[in-house]
N, C-alpha and C. Protein backbone atom coordinates (compact mmCIF):
# COMPACT_ATOMS: atom_id res chain seq x y z
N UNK A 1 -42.62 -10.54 -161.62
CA UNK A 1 -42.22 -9.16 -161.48
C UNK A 1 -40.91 -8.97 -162.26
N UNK A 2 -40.55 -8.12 -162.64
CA UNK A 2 -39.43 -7.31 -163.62
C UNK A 2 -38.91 -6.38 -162.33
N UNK A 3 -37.36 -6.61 -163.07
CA UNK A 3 -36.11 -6.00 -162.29
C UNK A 3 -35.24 -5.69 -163.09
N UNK A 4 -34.28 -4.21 -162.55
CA UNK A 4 -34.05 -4.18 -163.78
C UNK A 4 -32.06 -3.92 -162.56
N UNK A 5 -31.16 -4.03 -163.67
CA UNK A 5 -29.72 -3.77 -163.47
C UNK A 5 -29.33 -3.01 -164.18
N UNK A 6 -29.07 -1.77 -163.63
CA UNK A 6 -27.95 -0.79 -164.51
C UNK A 6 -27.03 -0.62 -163.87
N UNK A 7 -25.46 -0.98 -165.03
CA UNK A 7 -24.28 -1.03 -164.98
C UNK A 7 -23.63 0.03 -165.42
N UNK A 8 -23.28 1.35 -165.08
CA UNK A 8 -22.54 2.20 -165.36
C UNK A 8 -21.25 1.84 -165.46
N UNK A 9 -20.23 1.52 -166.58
CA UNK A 9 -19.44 1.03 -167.21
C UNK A 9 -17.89 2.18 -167.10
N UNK A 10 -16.94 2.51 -166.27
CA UNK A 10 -15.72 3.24 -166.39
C UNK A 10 -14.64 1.89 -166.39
N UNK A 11 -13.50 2.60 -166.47
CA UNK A 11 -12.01 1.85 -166.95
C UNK A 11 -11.57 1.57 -165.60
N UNK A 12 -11.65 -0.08 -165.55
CA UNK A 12 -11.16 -1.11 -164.41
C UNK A 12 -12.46 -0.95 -163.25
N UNK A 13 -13.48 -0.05 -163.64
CA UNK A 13 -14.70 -0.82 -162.71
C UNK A 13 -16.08 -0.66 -163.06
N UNK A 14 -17.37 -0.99 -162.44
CA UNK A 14 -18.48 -0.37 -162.81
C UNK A 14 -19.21 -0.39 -161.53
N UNK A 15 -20.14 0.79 -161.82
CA UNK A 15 -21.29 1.36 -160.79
C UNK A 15 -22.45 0.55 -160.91
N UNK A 16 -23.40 -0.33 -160.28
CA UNK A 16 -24.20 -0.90 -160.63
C UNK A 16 -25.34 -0.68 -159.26
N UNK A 17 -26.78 -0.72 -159.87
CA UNK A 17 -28.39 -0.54 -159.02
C UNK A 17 -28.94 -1.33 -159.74
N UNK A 18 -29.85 -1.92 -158.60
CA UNK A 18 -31.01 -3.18 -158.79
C UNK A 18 -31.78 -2.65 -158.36
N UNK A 19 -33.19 -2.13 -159.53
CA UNK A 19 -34.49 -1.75 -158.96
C UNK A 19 -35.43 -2.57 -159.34
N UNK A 20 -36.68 -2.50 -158.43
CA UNK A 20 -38.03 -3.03 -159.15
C UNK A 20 -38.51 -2.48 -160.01
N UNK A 21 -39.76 -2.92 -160.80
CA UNK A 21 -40.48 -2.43 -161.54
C UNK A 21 -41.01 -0.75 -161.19
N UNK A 22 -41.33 -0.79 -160.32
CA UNK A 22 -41.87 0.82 -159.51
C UNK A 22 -40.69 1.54 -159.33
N UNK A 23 -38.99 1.35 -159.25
CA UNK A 23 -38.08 2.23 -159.71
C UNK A 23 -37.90 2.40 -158.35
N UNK A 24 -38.21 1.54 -157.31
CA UNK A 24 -37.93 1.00 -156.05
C UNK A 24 -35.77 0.02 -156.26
N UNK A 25 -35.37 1.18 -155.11
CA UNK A 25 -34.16 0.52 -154.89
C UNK A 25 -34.04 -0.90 -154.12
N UNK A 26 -33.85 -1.71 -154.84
CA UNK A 26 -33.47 -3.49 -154.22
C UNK A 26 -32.27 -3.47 -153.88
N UNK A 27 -31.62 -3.56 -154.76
CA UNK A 27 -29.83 -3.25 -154.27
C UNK A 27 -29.37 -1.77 -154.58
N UNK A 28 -29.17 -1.56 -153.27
CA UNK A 28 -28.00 0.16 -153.28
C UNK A 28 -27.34 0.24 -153.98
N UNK A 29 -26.72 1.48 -154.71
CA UNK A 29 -25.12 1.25 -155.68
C UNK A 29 -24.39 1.15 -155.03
N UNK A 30 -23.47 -0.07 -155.63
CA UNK A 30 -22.20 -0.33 -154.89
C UNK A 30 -21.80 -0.32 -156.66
N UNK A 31 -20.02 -0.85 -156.04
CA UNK A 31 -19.45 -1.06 -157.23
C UNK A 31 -18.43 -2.27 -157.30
N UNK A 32 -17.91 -2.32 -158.83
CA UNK A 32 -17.48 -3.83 -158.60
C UNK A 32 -16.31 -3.60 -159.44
N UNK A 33 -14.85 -4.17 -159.54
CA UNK A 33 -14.22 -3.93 -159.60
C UNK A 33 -13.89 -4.67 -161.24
N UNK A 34 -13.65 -4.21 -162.28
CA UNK A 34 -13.80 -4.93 -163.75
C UNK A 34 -11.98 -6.32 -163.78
N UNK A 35 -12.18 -6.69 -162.83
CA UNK A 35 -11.38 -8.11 -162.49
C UNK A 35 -12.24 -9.16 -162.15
N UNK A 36 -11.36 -10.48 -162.36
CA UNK A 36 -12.45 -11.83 -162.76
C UNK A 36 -12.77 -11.50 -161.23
N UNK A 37 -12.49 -10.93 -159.99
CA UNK A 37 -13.15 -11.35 -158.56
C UNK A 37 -14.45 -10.31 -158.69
N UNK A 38 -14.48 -9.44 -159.30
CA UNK A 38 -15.26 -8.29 -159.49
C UNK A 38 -16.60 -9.25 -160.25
N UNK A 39 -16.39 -9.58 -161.45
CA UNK A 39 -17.26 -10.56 -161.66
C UNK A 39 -17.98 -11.77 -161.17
N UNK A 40 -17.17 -12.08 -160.61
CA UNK A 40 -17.70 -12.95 -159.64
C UNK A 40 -18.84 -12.95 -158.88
N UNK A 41 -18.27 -11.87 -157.88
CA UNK A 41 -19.29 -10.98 -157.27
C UNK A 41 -20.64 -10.77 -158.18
N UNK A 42 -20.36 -10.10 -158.88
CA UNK A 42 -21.50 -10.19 -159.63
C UNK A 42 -22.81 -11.24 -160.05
N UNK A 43 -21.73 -12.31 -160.10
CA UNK A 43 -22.36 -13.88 -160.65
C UNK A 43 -23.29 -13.76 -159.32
N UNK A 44 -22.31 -13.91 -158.06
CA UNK A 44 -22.98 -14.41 -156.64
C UNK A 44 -24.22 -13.69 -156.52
N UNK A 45 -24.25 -12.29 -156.70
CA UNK A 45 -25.08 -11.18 -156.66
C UNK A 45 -26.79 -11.81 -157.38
N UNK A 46 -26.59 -12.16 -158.70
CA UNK A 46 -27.27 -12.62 -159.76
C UNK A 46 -27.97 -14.22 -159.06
N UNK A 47 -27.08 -14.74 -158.77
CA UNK A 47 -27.21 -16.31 -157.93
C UNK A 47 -28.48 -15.98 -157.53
N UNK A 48 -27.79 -15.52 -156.08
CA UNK A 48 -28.36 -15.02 -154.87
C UNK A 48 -29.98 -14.23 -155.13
N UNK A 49 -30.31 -13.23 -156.25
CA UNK A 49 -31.02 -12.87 -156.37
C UNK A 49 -32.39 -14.14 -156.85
N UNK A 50 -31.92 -14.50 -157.64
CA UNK A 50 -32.65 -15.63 -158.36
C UNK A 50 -33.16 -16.84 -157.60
N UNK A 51 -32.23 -16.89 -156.30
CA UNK A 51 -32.50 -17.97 -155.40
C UNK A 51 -33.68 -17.35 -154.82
N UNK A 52 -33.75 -15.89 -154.71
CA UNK A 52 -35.12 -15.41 -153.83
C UNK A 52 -36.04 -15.21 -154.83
N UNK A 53 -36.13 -15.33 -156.12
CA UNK A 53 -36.80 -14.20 -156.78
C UNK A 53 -36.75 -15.58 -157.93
N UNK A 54 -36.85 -17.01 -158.05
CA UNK A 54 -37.05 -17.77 -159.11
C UNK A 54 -37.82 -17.58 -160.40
N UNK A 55 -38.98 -16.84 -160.48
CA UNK A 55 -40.00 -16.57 -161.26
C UNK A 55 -40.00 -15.42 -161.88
N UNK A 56 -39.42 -14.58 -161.65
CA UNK A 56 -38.96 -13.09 -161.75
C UNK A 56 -38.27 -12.93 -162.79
N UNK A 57 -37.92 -12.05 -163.84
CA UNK A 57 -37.02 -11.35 -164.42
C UNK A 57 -36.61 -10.13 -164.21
N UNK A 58 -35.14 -10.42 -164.82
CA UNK A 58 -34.21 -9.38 -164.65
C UNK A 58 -33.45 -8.76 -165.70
N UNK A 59 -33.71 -7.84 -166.17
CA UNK A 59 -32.76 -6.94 -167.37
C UNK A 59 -31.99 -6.34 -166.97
N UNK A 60 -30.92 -6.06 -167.48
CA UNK A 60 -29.42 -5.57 -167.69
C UNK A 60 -29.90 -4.41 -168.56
N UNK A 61 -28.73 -3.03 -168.20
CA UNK A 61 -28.40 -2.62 -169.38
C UNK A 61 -26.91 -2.11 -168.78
N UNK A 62 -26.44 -2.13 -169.55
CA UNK A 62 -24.88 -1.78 -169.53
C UNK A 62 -24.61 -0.80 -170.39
N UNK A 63 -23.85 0.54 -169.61
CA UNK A 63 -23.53 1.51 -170.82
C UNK A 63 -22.50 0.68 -171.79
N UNK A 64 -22.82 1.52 -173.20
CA UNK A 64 -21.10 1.57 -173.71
C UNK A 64 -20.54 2.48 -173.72
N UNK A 65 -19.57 2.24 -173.62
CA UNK A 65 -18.07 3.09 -173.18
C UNK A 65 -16.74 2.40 -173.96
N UNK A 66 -17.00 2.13 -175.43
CA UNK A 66 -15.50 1.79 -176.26
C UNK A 66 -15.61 0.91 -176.44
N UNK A 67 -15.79 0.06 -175.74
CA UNK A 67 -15.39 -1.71 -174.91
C UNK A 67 -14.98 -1.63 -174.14
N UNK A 68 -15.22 -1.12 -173.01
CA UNK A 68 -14.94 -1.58 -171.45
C UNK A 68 -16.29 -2.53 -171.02
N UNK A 69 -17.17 -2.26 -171.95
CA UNK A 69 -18.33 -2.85 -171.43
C UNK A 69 -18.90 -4.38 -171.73
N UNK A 70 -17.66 -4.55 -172.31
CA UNK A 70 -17.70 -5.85 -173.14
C UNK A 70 -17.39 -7.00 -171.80
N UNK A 71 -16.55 -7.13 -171.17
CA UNK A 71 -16.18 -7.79 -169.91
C UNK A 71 -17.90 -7.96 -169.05
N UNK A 72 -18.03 -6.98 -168.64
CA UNK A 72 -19.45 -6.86 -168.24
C UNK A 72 -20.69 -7.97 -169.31
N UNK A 73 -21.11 -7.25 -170.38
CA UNK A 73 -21.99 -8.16 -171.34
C UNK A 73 -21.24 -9.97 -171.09
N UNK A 74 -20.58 -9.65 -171.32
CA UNK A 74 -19.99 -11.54 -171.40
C UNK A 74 -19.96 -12.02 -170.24
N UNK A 75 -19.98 -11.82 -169.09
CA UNK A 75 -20.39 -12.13 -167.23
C UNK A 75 -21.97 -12.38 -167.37
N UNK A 76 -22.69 -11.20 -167.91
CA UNK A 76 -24.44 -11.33 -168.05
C UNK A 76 -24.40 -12.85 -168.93
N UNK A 77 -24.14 -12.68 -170.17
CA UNK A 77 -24.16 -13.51 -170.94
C UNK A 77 -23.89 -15.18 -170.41
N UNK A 78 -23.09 -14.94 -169.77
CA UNK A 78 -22.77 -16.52 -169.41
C UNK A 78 -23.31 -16.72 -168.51
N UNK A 79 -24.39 -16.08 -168.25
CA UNK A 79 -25.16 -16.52 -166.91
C UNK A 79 -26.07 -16.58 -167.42
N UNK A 80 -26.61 -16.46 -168.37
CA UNK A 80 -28.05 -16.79 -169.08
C UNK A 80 -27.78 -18.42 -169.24
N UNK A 81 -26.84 -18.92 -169.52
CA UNK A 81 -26.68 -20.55 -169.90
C UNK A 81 -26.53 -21.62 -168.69
């Protein structure tokens, strides 16, 4: 199954929803604060999902907004490895 993450990207935080394929809410919007604990969170978030959901994919999209969104992409990014 496919999941998808959208990161609505503003200055020092972002808005983020985890839906299924059917556009079914998995995770509520919350938000996360664009500091390394903010990321973090995120990582755990991503962990955590994957621990239930091993077989599954998950896409990102992240607005851009200048480069604020760059902090964000490089958190995704290093979790692909």
């Amino acid at each position: 199954m496919n999941y998808y993450l959208g990161i609505d990207v503003s200055k020092g935080y972002a808005d983020l929803i985890l839906l299924d394929n059917q556009k079914n809410i998995v995770e509520k919007n919350f938000q996360l604060d664009d500091t390394s604990q903010g990321h973090n969170q995120l990582s755990d978030l991503i962990r955590k999902f994957f621990s239930r959901h091993p077989k599954d994919t998950l896409y990102a999209a992240v607005e851009s907004t200048g480069g604020y969104e760059n902090n964000w992409l490089n958190t995704l990014q290093n979790l692909q490895t």
